[in-house]
C-alpha atoms as a PDB file:
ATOM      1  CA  UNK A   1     -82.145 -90.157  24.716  1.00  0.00           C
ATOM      2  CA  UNK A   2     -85.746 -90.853  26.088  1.00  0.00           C
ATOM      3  CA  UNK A   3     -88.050 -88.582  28.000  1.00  0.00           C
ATOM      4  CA  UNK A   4     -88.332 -90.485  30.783  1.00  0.00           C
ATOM      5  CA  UNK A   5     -87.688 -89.515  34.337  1.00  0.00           C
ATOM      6  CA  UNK A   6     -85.296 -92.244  35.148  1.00  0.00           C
ATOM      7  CA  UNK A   7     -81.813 -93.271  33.048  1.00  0.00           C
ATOM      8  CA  UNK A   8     -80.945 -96.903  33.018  1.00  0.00           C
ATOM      9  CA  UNK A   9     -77.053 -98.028  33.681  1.00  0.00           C
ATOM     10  CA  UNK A  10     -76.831 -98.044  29.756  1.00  0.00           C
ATOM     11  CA  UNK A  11     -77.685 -94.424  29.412  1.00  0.00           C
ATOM     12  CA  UNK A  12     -75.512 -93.463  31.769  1.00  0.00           C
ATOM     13  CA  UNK A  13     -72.706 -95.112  30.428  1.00  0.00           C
ATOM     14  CA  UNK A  14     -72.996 -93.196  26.572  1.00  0.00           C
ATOM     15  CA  UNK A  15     -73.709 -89.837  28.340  1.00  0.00           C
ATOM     16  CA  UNK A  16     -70.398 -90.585  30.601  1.00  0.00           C
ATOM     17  CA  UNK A  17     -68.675 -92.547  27.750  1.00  0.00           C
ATOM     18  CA  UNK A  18     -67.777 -95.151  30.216  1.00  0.00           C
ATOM     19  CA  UNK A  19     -68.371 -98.662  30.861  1.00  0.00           C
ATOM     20  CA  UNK A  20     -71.619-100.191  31.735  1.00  0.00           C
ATOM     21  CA  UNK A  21     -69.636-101.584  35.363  1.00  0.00           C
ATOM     22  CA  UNK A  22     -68.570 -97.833  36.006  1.00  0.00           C
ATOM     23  CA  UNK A  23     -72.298 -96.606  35.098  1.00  0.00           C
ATOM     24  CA  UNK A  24     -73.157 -99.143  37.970  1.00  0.00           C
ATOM     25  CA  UNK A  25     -70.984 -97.145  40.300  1.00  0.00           C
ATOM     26  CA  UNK A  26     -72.056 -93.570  39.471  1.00  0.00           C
ATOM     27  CA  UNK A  27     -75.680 -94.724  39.825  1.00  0.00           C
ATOM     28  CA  UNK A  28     -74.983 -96.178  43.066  1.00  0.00           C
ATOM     29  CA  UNK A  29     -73.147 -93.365  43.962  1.00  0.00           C
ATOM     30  CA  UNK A  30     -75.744 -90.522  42.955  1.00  0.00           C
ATOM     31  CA  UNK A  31     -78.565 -92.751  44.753  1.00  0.00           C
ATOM     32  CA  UNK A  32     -76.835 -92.995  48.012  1.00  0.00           C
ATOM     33  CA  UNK A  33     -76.903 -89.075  47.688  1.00  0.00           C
ATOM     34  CA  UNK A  34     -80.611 -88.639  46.814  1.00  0.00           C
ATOM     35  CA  UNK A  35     -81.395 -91.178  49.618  1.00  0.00           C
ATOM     36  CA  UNK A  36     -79.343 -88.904  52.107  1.00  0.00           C
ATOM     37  CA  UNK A  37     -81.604 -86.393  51.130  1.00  0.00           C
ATOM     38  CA  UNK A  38     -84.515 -88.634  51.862  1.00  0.00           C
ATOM     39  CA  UNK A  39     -85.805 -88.768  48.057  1.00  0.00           C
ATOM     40  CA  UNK A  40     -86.829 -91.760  46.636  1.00  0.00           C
ATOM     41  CA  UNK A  41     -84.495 -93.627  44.434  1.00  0.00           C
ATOM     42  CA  UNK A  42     -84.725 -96.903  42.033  1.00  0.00           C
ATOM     43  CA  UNK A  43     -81.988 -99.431  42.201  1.00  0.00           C
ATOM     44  CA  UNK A  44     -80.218 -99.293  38.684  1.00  0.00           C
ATOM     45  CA  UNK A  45     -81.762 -96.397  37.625  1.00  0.00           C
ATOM     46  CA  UNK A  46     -81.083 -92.530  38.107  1.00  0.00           C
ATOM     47  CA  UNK A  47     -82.953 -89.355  38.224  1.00  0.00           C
ATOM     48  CA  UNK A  48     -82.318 -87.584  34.760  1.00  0.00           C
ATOM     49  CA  UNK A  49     -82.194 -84.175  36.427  1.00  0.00           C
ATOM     50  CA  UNK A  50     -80.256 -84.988  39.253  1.00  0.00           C
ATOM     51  CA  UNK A  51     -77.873 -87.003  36.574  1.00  0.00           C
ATOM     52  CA  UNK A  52     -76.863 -83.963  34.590  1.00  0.00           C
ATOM     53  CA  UNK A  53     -76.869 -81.474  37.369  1.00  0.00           C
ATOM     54  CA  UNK A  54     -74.079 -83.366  39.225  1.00  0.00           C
ATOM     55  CA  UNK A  55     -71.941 -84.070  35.623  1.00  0.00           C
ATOM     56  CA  UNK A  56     -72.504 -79.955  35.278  1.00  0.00           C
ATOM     57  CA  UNK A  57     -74.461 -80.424  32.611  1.00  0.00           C
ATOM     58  CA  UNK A  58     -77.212 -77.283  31.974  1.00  0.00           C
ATOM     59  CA  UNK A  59     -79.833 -77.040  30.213  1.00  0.00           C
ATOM     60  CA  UNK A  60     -83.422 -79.178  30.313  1.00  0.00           C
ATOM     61  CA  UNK A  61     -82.390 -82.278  29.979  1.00  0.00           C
ATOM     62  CA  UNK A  62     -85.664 -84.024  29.336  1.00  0.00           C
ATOM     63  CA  UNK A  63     -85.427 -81.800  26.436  1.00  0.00           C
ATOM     64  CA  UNK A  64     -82.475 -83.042  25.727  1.00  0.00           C
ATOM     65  CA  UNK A  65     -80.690 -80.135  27.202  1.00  0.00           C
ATOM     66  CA  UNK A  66     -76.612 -81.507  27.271  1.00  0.00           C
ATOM     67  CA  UNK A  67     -75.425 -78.424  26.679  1.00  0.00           C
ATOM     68  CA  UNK A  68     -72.119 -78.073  28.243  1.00  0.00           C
ATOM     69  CA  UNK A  69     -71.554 -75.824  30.897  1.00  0.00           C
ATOM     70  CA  UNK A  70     -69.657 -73.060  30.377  1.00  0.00           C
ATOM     71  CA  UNK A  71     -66.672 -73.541  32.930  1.00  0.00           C
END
């Protein structure tokens, strides 16, 4: 995993262990939210934070913090 602010579809779809087309839809999905909340957002790309906040992930995750929430 990179450093970077923003994940690409491919990214998404390892962390999610999902297809690329259903990496499409959860970055769609997690942009419409950001945009809602009027922050700026980059088609086919997602905010790393916001990424592993919403899959309740903890952790810093541009340290590659996927450290599973304890539910």
């Amino acid at each position: 995993m990179s450093n970077t602010t923003f994940m690409n579809v491919d990214e998404v779809a390892e962390a999610l262990g999902t297809s690329v087309a259903f990496g499409y839809k959860v970055i769609k999905q997690f942009n419409n939210e950001l945009k809602a909340k009027g922050y700026f957002t980059v088609a086919g790309k997602v905010n790393r934070q916001y990424f592993y906040e919403r899959i309740c992930y903890k952790g810093n995750s541009a340290e590659g913090g996927e450290e599973n929430a304890d539910l």
